[in-house]
N, C-alpha and C. Protein backbone atom coordinates (compact mmCIF):
# COMPACT_ATOMS: atom_id res chain seq x y z
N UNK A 1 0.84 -1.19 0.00
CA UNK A 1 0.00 0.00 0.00
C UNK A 1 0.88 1.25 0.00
N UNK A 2 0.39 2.10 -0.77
CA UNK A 2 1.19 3.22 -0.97
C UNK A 2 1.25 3.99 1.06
N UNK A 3 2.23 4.90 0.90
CA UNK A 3 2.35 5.39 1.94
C UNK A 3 2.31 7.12 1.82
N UNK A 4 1.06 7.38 2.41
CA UNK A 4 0.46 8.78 2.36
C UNK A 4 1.12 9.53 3.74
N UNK A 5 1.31 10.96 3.54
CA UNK A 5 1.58 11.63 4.83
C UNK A 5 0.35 11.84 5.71
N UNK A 6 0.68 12.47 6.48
CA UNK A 6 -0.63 13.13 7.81
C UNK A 6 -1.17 14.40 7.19
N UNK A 7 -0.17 14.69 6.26
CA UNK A 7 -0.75 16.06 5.61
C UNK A 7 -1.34 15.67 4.49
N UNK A 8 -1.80 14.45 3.67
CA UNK A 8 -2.75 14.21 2.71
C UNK A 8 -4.02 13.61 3.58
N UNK A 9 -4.00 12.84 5.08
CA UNK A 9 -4.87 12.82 5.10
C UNK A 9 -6.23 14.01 6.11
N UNK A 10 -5.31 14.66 5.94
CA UNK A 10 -5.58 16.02 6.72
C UNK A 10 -6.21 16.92 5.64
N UNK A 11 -5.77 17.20 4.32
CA UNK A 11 -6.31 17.82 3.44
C UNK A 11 -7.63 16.93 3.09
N UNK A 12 -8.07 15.65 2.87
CA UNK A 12 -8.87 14.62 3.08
C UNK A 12 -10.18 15.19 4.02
N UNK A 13 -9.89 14.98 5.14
CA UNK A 13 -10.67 14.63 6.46
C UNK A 13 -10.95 16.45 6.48
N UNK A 14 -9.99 17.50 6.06
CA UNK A 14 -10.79 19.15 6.08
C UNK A 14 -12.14 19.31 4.63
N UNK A 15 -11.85 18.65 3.89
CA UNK A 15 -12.62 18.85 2.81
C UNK A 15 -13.84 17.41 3.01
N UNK A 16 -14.03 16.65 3.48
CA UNK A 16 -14.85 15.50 3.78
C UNK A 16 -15.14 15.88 4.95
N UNK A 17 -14.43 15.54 6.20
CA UNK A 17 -15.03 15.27 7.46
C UNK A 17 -15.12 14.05 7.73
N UNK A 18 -14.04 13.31 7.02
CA UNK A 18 -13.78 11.87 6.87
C UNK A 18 -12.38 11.87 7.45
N UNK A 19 -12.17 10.75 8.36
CA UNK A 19 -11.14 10.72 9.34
C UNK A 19 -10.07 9.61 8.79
N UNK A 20 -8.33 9.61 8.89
CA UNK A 20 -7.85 8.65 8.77
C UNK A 20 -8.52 7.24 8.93
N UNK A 21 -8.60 6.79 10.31
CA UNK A 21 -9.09 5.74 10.35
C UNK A 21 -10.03 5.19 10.04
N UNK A 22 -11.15 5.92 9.42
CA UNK A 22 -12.18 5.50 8.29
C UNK A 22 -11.47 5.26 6.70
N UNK A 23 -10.87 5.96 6.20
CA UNK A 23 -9.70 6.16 5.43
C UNK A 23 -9.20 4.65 5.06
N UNK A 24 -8.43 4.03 6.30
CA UNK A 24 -7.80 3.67 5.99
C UNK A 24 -8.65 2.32 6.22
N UNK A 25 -9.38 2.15 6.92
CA UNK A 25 -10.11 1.12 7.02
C UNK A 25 -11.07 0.46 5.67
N UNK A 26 -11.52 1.81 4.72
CA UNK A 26 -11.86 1.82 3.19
C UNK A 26 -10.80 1.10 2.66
N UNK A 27 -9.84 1.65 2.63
CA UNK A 27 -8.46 0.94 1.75
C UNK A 27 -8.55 -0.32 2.41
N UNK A 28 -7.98 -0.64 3.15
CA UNK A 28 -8.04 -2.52 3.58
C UNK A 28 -9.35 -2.91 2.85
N UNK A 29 -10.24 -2.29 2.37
CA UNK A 29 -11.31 -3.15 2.35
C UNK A 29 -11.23 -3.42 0.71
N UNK A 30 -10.81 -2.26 0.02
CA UNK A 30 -10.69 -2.15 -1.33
C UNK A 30 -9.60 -3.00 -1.70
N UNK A 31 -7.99 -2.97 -0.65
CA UNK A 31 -7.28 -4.38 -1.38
C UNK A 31 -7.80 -5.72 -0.92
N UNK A 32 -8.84 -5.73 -0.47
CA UNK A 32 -9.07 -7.04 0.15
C UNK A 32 -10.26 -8.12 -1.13
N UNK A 33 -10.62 -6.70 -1.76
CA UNK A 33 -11.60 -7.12 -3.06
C UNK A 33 -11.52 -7.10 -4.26
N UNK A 34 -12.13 -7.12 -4.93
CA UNK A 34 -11.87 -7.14 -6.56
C UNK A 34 -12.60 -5.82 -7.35
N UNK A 35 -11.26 -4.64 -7.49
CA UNK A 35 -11.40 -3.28 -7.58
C UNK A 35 -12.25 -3.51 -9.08
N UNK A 36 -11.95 -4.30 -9.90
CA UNK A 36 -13.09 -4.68 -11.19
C UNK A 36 -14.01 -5.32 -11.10
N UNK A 37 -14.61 -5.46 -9.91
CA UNK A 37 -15.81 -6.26 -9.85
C UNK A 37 -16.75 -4.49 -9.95
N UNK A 38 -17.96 -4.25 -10.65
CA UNK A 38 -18.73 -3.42 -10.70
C UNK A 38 -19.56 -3.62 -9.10
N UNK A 39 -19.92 -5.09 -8.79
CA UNK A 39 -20.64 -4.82 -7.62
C UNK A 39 -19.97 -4.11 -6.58
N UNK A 40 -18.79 -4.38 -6.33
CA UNK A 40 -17.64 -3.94 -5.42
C UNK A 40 -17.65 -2.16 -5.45
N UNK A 41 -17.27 -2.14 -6.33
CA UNK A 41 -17.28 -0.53 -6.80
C UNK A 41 -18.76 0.78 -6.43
N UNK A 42 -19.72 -0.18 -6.61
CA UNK A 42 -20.93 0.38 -6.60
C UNK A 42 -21.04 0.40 -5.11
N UNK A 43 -20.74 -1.02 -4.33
CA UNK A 43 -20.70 -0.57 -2.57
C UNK A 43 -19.74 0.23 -1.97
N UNK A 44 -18.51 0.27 -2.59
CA UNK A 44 -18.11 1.13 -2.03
C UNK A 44 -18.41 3.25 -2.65
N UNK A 45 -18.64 3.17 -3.64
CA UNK A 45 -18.68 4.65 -3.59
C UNK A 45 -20.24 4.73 -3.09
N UNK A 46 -21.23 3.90 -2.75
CA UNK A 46 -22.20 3.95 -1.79
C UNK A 46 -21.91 3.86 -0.10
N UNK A 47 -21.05 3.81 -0.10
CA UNK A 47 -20.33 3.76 1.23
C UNK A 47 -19.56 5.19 1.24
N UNK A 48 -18.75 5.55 0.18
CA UNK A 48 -18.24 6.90 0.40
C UNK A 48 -19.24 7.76 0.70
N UNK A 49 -20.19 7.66 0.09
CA UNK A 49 -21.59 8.91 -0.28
C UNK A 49 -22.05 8.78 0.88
N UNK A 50 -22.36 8.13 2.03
CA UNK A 50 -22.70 7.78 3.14
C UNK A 50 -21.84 8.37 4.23
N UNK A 51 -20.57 8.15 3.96
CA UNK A 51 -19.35 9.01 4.74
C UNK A 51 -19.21 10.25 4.63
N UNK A 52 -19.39 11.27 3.40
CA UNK A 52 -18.86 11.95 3.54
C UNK A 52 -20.59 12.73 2.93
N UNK A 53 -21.79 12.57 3.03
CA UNK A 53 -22.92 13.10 3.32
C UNK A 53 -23.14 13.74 1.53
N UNK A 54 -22.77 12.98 0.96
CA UNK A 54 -22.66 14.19 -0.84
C UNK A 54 -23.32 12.56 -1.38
N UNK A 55 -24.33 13.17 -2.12
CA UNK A 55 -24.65 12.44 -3.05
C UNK A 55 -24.51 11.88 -4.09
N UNK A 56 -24.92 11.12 -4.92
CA UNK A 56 -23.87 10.83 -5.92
C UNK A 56 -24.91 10.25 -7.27
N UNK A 57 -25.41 11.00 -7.81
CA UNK A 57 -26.30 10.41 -8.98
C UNK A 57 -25.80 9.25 -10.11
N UNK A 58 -26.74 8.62 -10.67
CA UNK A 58 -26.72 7.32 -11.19
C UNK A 58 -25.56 7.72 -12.28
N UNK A 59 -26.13 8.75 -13.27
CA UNK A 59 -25.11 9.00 -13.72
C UNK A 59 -23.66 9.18 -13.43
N UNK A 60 -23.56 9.92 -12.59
CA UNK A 60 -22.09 9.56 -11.77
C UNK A 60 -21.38 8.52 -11.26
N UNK A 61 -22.25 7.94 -10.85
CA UNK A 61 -21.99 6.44 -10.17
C UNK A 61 -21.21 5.25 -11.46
N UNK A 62 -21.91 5.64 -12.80
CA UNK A 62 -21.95 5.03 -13.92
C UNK A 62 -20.55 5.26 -14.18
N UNK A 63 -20.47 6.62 -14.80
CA UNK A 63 -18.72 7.13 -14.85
C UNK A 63 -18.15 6.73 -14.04
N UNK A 64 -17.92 6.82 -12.83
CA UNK A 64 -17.30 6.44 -11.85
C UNK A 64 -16.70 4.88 -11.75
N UNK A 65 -17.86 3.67 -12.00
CA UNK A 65 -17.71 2.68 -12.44
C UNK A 65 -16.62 2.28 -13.67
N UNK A 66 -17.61 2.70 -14.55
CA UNK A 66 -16.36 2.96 -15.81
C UNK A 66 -15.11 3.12 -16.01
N UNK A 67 -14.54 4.46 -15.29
CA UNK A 67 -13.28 4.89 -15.53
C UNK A 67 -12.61 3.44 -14.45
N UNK A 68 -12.88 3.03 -13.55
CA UNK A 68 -12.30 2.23 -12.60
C UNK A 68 -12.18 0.82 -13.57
N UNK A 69 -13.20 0.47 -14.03
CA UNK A 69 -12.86 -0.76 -14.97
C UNK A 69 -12.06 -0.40 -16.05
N UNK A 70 -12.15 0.35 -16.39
CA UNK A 70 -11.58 1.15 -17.66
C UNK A 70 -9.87 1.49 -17.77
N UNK A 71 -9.38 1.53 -16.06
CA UNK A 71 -8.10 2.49 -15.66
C UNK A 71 -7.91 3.47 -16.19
N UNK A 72 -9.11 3.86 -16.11
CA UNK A 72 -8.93 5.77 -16.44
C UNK A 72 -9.00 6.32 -15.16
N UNK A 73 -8.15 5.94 -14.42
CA UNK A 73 -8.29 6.83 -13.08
C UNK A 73 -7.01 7.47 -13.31
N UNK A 74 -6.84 8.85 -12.50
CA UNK A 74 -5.86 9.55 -12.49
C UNK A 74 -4.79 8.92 -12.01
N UNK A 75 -3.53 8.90 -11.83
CA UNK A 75 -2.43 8.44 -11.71
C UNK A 75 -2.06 9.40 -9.85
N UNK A 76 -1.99 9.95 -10.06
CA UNK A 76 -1.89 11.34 -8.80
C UNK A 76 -2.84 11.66 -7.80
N UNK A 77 -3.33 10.89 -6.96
CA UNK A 77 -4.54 10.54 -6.35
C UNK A 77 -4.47 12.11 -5.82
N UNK A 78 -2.97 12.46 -4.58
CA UNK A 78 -3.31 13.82 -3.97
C UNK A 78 -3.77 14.95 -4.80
N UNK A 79 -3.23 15.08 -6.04
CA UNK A 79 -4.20 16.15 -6.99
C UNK A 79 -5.84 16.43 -6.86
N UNK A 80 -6.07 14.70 -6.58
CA UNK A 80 -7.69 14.94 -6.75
C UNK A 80 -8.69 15.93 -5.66
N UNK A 81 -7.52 16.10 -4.29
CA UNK A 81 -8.20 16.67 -3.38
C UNK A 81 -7.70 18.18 -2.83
């Protein structure tokens, strides 16, 4: 597992309200499964949307799916936040 500072998950948890140890407890759960399984994917960003109180429409959910099967995810995760 990659190794993040206190200051990425601090920029994280100010813009969410999502705490390391939720954080990191997501990640164990995501290498523990099959990041191309669509069902997988769909519980967990239904699990993010739950954490961090933001909704997340079908359409989104769809893209979201996609790019993950797809590996169109960004390369630079801290950029994203």
């Amino acid at each position: 597992m990659v190794n993040f500072s206190d200051g990425f998950f601090n920029k994280i948890e100010k813009k969410t309200r999502v705490d390391k140890k939720t954080i990191l407890d997501l990640a164990k759960k995501l290498q523990e499964n099959d990041l191309k399984n669509e069902g997988t994917l769909r519980e967990v960003i239904k699990e993010l949307s739950n954490m961090t109180g933001k909704t997340v429409s079908k359409e989104k959910e769809d893209k979201i799916v996609n790019a993950v099967i797809n590996d169109n995810v960004p390369k630079d995760i801290d950029k994203m936040f």
